[in-house]
PDB file of N, CA and C in Angstrom:
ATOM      1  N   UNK A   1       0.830  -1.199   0.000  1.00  0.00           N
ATOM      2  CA  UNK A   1       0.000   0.000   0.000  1.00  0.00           C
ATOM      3  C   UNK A   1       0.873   1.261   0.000  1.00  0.00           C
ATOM      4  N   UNK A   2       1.917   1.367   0.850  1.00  0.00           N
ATOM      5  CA  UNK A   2       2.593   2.627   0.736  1.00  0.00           C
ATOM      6  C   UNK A   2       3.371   2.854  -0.558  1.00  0.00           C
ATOM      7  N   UNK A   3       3.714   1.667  -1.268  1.00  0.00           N
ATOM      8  CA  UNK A   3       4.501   1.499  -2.664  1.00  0.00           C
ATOM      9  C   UNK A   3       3.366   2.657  -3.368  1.00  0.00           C
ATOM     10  N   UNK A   4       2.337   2.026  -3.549  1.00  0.00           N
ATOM     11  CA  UNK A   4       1.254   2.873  -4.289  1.00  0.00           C
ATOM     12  C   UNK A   4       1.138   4.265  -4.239  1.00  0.00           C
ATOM     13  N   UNK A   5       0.712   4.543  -2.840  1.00  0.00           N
ATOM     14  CA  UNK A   5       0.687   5.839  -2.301  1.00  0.00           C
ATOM     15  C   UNK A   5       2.027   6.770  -2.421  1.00  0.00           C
ATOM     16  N   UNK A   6       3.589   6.375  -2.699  1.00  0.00           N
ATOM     17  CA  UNK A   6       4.396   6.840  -3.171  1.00  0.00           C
ATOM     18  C   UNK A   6       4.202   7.129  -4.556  1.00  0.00           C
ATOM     19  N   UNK A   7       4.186   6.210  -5.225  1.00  0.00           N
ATOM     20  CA  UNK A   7       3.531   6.551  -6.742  1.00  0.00           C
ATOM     21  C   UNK A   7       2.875   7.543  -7.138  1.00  0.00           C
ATOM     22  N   UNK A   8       1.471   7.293  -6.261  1.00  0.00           N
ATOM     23  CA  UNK A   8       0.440   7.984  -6.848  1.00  0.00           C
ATOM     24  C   UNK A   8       0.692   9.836  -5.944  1.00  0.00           C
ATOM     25  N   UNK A   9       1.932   9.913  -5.166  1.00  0.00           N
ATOM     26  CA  UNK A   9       2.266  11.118  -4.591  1.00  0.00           C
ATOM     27  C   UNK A   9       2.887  11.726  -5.788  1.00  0.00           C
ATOM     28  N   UNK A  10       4.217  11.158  -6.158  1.00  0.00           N
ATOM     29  CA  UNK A  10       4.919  11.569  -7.201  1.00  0.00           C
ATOM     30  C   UNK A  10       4.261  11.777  -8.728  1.00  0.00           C
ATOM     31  N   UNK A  11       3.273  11.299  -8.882  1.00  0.00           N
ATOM     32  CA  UNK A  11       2.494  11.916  -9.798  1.00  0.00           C
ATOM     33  C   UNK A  11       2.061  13.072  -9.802  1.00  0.00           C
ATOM     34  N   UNK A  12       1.360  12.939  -9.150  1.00  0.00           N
ATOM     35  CA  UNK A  12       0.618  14.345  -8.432  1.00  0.00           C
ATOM     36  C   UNK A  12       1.823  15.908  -8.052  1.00  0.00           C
ATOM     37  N   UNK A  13       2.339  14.972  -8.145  1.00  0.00           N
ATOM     38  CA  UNK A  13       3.557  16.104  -7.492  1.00  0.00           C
ATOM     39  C   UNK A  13       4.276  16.608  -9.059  1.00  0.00           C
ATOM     40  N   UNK A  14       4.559  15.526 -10.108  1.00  0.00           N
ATOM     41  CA  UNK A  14       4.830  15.951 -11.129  1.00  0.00           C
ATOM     42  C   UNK A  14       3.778  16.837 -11.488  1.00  0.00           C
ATOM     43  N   UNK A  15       2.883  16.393 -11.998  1.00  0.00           N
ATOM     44  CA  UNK A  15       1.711  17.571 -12.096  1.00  0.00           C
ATOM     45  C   UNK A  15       1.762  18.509 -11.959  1.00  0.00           C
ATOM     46  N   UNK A  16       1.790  19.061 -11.032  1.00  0.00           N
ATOM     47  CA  UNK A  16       1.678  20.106  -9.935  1.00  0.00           C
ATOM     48  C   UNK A  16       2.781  20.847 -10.179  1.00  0.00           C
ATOM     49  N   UNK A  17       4.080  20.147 -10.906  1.00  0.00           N
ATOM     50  CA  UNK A  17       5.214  21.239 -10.913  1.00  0.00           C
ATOM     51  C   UNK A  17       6.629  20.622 -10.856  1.00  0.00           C
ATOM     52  N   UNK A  18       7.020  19.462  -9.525  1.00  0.00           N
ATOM     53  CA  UNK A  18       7.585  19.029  -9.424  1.00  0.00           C
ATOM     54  C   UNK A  18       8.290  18.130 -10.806  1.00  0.00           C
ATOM     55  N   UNK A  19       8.873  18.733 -11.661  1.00  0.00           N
ATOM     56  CA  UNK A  19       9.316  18.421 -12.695  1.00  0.00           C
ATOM     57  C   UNK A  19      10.161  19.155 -13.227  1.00  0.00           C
ATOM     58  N   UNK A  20      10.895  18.936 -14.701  1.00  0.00           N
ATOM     59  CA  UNK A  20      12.325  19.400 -15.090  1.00  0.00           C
ATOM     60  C   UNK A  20      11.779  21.190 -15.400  1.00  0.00           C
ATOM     61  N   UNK A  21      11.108  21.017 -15.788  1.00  0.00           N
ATOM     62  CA  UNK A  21      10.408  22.546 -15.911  1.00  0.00           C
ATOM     63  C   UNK A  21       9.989  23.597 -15.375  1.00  0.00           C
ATOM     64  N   UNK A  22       9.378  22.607 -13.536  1.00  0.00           N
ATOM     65  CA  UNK A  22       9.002  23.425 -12.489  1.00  0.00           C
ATOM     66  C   UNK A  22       7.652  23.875 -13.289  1.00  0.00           C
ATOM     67  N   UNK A  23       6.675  23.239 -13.613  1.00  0.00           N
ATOM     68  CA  UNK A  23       5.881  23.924 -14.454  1.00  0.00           C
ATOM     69  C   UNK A  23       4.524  22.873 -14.348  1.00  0.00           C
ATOM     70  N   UNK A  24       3.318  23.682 -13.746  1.00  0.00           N
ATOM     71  CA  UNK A  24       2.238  23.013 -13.467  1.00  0.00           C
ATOM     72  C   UNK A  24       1.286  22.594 -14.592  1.00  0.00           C
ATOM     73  N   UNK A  25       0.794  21.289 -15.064  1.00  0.00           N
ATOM     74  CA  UNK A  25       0.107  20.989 -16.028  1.00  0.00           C
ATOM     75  C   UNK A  25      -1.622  21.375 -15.668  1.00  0.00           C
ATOM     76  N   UNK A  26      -1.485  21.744 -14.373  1.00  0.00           N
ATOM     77  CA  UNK A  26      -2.737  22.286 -14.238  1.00  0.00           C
ATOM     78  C   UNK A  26      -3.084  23.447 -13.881  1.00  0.00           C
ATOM     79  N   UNK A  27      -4.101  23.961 -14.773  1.00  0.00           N
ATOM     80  CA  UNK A  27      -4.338  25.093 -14.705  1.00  0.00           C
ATOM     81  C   UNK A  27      -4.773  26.016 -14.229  1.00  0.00           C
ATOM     82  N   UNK A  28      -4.026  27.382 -13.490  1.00  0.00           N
ATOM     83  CA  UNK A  28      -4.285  28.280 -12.245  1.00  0.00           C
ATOM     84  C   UNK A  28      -3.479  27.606 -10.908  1.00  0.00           C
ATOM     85  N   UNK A  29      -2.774  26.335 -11.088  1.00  0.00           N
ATOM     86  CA  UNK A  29      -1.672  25.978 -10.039  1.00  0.00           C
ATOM     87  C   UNK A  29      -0.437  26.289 -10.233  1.00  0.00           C
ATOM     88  N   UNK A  30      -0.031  27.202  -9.471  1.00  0.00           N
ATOM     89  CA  UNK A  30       1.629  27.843  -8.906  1.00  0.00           C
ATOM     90  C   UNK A  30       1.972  28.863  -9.741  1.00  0.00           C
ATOM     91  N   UNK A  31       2.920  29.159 -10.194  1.00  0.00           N
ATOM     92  CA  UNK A  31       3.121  30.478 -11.166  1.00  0.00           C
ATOM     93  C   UNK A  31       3.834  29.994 -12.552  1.00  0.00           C
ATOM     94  N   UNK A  32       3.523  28.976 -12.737  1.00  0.00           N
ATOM     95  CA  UNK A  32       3.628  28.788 -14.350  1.00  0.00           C
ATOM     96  C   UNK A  32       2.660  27.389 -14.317  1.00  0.00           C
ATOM     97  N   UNK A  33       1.961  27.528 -15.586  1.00  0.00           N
ATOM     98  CA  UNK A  33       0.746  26.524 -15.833  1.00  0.00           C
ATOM     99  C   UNK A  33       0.530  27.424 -17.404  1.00  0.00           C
ATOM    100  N   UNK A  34      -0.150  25.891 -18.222  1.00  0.00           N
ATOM    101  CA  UNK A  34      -0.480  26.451 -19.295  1.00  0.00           C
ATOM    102  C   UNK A  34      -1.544  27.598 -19.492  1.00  0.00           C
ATOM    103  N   UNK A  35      -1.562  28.475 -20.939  1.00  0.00           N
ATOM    104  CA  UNK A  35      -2.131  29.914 -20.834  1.00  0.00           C
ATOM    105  C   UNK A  35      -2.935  29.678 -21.607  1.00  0.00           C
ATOM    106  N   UNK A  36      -2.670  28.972 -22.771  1.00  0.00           N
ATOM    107  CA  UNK A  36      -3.301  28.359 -23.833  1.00  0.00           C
ATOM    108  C   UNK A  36      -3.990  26.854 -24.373  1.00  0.00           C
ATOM    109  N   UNK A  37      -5.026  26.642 -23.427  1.00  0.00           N
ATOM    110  CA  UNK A  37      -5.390  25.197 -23.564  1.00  0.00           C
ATOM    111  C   UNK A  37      -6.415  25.090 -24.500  1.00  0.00           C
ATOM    112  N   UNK A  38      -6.143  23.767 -25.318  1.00  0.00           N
ATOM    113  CA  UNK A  38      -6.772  24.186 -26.739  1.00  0.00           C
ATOM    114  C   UNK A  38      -8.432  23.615 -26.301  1.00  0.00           C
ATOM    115  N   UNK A  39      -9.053  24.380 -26.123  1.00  0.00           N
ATOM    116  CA  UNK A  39     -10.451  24.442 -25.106  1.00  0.00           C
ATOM    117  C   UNK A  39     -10.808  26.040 -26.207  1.00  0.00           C
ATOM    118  N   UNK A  40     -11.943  25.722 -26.435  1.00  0.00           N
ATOM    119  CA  UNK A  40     -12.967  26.501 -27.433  1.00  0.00           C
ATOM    120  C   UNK A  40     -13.620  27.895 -26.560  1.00  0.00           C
ATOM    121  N   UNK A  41     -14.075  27.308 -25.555  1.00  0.00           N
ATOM    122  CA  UNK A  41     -14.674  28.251 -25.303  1.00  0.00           C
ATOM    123  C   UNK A  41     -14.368  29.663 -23.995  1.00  0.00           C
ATOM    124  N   UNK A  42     -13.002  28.912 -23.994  1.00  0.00           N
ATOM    125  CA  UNK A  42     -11.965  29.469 -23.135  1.00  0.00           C
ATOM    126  C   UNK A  42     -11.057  30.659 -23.586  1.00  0.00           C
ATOM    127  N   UNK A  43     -11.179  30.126 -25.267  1.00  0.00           N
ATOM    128  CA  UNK A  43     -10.352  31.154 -26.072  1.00  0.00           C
ATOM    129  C   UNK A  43     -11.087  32.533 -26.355  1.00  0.00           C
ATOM    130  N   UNK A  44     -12.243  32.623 -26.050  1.00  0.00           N
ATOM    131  CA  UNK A  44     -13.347  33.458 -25.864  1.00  0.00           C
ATOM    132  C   UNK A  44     -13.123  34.756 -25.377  1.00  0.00           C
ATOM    133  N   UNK A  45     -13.114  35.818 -25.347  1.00  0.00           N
ATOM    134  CA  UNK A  45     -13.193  36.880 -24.633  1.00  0.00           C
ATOM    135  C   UNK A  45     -14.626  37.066 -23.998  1.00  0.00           C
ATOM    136  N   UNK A  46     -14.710  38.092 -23.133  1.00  0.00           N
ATOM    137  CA  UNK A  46     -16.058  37.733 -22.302  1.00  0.00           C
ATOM    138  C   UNK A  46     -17.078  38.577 -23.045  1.00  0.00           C
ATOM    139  N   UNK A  47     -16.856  39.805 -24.012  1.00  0.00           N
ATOM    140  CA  UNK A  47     -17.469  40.318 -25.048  1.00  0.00           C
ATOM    141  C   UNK A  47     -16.910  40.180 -26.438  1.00  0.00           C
ATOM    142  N   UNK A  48     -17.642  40.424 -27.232  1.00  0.00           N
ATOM    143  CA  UNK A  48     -17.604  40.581 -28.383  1.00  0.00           C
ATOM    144  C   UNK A  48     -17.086  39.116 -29.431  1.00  0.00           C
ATOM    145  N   UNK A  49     -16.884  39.241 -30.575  1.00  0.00           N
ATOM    146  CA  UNK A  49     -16.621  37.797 -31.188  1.00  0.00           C
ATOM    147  C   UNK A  49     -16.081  36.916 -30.929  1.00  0.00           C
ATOM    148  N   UNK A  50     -16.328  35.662 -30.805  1.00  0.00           N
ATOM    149  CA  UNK A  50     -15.764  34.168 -30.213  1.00  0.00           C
ATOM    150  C   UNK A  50     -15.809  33.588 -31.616  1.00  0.00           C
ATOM    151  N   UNK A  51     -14.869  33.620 -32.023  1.00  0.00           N
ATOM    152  CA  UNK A  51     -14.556  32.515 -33.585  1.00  0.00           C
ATOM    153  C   UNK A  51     -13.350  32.253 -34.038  1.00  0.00           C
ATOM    154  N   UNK A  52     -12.849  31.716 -35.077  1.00  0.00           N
ATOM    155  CA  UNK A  52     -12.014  31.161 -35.495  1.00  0.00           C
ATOM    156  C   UNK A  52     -10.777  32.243 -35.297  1.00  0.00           C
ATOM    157  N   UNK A  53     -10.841  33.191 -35.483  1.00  0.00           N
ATOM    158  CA  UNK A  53      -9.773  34.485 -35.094  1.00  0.00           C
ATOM    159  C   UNK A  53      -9.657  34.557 -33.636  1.00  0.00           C
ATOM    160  N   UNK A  54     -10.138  34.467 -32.820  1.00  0.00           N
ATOM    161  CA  UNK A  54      -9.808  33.920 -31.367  1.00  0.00           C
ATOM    162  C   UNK A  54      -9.478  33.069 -31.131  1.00  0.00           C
ATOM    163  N   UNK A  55     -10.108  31.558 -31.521  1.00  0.00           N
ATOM    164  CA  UNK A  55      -9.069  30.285 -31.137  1.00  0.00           C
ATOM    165  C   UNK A  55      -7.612  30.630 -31.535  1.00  0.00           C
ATOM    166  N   UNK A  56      -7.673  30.834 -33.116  1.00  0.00           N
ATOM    167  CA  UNK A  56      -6.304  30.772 -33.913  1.00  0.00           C
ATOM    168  C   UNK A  56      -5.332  32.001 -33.002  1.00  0.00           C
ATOM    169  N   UNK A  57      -5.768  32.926 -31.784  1.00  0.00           N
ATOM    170  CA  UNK A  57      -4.776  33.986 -31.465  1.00  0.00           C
ATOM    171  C   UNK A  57      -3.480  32.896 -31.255  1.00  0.00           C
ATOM    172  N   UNK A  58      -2.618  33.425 -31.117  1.00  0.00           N
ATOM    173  CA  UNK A  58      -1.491  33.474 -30.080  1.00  0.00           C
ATOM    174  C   UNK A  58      -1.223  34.001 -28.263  1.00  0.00           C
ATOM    175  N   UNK A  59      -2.293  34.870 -28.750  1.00  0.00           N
ATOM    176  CA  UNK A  59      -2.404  35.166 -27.312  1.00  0.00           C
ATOM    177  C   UNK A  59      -2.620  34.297 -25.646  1.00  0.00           C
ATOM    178  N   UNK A  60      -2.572  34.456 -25.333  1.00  0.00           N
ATOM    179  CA  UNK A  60      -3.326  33.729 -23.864  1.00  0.00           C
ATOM    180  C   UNK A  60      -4.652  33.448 -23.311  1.00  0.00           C
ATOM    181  N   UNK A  61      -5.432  32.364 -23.043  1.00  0.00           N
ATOM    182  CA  UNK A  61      -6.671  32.599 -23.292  1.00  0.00           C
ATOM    183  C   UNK A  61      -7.451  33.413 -22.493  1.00  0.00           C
ATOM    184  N   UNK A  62      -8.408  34.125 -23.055  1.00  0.00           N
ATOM    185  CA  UNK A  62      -8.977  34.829 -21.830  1.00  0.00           C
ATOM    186  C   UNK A  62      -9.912  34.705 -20.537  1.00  0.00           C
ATOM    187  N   UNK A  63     -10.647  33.603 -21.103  1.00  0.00           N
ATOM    188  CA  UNK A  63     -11.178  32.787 -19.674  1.00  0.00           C
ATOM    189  C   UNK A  63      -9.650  31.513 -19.125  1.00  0.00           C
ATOM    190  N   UNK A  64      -9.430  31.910 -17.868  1.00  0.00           N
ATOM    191  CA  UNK A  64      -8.957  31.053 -17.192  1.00  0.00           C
ATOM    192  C   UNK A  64      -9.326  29.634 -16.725  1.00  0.00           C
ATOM    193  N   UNK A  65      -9.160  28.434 -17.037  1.00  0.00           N
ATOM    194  CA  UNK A  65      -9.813  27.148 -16.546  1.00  0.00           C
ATOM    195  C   UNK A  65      -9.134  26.548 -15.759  1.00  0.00           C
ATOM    196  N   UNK A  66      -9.385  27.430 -14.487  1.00  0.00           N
ATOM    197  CA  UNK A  66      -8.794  27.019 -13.458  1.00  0.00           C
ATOM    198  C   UNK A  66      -8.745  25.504 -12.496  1.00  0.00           C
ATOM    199  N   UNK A  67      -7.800  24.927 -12.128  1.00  0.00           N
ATOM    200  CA  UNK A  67      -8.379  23.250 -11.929  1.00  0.00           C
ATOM    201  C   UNK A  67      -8.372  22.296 -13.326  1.00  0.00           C
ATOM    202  N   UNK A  68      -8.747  22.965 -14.339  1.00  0.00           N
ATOM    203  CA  UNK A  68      -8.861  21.774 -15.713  1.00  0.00           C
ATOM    204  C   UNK A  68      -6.849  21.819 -15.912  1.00  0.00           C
ATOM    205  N   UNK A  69      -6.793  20.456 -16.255  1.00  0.00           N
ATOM    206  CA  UNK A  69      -5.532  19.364 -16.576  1.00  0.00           C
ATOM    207  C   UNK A  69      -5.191  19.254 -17.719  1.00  0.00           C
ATOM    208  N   UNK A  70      -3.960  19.553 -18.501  1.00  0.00           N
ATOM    209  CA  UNK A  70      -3.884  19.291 -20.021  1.00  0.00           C
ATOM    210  C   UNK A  70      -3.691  18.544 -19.792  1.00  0.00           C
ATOM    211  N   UNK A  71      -2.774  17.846 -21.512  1.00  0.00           N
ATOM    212  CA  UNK A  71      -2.495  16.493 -21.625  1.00  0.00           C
ATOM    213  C   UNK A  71      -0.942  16.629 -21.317  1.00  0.00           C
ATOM    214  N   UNK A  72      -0.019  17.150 -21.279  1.00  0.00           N
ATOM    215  CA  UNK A  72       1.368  16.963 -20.611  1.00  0.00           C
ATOM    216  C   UNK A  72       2.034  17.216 -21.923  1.00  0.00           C
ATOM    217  N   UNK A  73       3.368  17.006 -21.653  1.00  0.00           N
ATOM    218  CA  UNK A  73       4.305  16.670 -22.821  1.00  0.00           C
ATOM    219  C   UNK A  73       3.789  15.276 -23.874  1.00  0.00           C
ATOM    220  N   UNK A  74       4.643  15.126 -24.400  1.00  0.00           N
ATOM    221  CA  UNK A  74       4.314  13.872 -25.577  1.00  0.00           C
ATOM    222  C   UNK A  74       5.184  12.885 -25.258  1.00  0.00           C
ATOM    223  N   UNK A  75       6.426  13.084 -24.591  1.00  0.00           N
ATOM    224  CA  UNK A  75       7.280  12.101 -23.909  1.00  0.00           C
ATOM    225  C   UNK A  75       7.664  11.888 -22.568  1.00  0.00           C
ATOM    226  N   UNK A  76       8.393  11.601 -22.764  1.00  0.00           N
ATOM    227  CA  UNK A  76       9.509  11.734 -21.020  1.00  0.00           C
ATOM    228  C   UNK A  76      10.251  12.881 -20.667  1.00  0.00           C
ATOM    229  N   UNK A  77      10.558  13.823 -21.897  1.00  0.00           N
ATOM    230  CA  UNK A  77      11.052  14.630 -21.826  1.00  0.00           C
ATOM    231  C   UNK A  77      10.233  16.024 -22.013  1.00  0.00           C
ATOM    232  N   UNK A  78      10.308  16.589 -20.300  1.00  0.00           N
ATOM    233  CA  UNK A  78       9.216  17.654 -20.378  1.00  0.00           C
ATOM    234  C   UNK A  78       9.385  18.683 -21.586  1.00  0.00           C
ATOM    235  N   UNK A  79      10.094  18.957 -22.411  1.00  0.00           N
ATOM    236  CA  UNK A  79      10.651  19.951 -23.047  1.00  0.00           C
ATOM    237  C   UNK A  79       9.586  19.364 -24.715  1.00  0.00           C
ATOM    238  N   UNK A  80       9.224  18.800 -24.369  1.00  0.00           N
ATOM    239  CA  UNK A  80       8.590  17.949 -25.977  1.00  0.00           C
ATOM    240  C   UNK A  80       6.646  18.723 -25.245  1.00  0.00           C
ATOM    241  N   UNK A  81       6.713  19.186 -24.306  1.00  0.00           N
ATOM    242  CA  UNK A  81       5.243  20.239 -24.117  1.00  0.00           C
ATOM    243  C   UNK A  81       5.544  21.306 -24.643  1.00  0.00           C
ATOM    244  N   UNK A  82       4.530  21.650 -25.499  1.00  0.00           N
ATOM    245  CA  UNK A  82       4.341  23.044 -26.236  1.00  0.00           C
ATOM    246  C   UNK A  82       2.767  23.857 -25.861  1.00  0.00           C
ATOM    247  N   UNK A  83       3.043  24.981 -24.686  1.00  0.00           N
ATOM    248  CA  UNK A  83       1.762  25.489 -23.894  1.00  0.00           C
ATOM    249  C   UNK A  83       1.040  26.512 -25.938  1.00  0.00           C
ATOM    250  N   UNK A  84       0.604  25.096 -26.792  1.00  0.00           N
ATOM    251  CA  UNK A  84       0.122  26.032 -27.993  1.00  0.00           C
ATOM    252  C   UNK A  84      -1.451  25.846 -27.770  1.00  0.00           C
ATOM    253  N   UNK A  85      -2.613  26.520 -28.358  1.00  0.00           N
ATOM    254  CA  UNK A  85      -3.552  26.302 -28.292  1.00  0.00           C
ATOM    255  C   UNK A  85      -4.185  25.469 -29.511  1.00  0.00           C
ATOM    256  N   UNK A  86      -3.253  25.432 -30.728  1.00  0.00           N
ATOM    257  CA  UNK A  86      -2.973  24.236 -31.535  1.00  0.00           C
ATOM    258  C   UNK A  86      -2.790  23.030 -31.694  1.00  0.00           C
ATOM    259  N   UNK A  87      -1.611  22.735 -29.969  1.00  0.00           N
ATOM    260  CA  UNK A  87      -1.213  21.736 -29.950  1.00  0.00           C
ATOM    261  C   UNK A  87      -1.910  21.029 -29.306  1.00  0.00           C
ATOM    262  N   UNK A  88      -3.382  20.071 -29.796  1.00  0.00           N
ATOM    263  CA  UNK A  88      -4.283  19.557 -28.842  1.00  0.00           C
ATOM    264  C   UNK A  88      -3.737  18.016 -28.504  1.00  0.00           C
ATOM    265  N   UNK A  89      -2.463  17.746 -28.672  1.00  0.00           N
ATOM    266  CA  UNK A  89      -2.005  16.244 -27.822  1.00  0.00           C
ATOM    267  C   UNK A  89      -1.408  16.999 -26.475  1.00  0.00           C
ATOM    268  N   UNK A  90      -0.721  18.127 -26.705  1.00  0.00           N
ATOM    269  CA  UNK A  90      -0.346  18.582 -25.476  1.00  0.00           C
ATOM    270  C   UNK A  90      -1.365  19.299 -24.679  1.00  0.00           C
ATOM    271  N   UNK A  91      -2.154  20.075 -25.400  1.00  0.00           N
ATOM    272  CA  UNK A  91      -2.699  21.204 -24.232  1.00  0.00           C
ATOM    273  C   UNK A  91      -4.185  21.393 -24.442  1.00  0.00           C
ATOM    274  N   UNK A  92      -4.616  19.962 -24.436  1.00  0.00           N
ATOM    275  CA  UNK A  92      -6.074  20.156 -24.649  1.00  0.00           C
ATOM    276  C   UNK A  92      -6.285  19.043 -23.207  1.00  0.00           C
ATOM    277  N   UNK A  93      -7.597  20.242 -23.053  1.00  0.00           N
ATOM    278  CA  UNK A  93      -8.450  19.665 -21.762  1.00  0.00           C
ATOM    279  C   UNK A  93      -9.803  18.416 -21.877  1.00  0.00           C
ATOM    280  N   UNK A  94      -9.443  17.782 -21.026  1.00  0.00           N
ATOM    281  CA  UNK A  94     -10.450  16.312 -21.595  1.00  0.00           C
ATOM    282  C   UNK A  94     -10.942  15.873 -20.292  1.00  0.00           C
ATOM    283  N   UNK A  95     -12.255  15.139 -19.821  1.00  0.00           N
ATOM    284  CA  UNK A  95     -12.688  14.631 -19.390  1.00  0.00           C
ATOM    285  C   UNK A  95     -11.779  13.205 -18.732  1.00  0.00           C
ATOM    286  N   UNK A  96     -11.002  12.853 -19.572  1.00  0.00           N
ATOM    287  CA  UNK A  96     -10.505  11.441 -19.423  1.00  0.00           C
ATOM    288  C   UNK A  96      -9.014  11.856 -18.210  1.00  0.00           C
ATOM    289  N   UNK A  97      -8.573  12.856 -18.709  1.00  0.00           N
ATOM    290  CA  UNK A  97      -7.512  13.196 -18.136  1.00  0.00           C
ATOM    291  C   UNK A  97      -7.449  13.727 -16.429  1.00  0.00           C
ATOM    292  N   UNK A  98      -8.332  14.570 -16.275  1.00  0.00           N
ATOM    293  CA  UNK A  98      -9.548  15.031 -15.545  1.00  0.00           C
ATOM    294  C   UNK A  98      -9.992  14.042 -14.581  1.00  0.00           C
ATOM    295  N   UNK A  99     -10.214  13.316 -14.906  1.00  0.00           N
ATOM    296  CA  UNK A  99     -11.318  12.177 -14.130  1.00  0.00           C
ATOM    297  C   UNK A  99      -9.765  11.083 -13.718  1.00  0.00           C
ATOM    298  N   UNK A 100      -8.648  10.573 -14.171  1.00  0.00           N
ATOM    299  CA  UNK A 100      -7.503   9.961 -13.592  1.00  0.00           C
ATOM    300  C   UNK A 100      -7.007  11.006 -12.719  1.00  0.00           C
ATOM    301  N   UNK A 101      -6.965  12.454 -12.492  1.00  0.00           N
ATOM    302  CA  UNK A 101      -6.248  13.185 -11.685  1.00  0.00           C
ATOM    303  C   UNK A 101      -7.126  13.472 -10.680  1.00  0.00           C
ATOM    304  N   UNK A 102      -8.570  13.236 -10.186  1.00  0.00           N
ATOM    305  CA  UNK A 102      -9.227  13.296  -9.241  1.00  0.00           C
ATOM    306  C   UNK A 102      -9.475  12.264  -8.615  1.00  0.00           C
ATOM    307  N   UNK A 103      -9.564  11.114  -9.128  1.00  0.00           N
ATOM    308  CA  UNK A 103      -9.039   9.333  -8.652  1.00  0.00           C
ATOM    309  C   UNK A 103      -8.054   9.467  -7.700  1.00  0.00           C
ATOM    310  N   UNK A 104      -6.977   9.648  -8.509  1.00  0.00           N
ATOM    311  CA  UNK A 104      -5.645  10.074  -7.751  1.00  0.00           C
ATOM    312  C   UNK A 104      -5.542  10.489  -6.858  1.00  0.00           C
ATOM    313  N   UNK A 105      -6.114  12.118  -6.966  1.00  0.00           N
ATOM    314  CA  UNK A 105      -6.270  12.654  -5.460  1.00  0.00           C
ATOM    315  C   UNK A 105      -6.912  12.044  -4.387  1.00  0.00           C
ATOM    316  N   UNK A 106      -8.175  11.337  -4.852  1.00  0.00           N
ATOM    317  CA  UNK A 106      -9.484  11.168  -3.788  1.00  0.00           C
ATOM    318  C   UNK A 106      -9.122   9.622  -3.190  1.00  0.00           C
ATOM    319  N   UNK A 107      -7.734   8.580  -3.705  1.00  0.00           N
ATOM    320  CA  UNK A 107      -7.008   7.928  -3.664  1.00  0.00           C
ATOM    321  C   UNK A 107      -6.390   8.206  -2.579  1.00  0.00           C
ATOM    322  N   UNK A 108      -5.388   9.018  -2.478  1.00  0.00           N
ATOM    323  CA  UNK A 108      -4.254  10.036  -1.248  1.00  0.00           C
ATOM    324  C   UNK A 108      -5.208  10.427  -0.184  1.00  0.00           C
ATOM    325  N   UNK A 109      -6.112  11.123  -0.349  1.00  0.00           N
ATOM    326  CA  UNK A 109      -6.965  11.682   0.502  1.00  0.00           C
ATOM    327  C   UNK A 109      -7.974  10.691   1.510  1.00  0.00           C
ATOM    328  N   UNK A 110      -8.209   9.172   0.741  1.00  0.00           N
ATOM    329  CA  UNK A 110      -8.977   8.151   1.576  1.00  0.00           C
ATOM    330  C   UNK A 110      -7.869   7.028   2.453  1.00  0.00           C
ATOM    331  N   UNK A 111      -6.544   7.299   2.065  1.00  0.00           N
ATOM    332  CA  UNK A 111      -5.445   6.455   2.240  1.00  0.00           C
ATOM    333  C   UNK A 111      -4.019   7.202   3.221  1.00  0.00           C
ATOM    334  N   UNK A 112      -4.296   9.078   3.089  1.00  0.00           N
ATOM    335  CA  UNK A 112      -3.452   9.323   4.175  1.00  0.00           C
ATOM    336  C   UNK A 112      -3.601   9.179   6.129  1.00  0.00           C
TER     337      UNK A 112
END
């Protein structure tokens, strides 16, 4: 049991930051987290046009999704994450991803 609970710490902890990057995959945790998660309705400003010229900015998105989880890098090597709003293997927000990182937690939390 504690094998596990080490595991499933160091995950969480990568997540969160604890990694070559220092850089949180979730979003609104610590002072670097992605800006641009390729999420539709996030890319939105809170007035005026929401369309294809807003997803496609470069900019940063303007609703914050705070708590939502990208998908990480593409390897082992944190440096292969690109915070693009393009890049939806890296920085798109999903249900699936989401739902293993609250397991996780609610895992630690029934087991500390």
């Amino acid at each position: 049991k504690q094998w596990y609970q080490r595991r499933v710490r160091g995950q969480i902890n990568y997540i969160l930051g604890d990694n070559s990057r220092n850089f949180s995959y979730l979003i609104g945790f610590g002072n670097k987290y992605p800006l641009r998660p390729h999420h539709g309705s996030s890319s939105c400003p809170s007035t005026g046009p929401c369309g294809w010229n807003e997803f496609n900015s470069a900019e940063p998105n303007p609703q914050v999704l705070k708590g939502a989880l990208v998908g990480g890098p593409k390897s082992a090597d944190d440096s292969s994450y690109v915070d693009s709003r393009q890049d939806y293997i890296t920085n798109e927000v999903t249900t699936d991803y989401n739902a293993g990182f609250q397991s996780a937690l609610a895992y630690l939390v029934a087991n500390e």
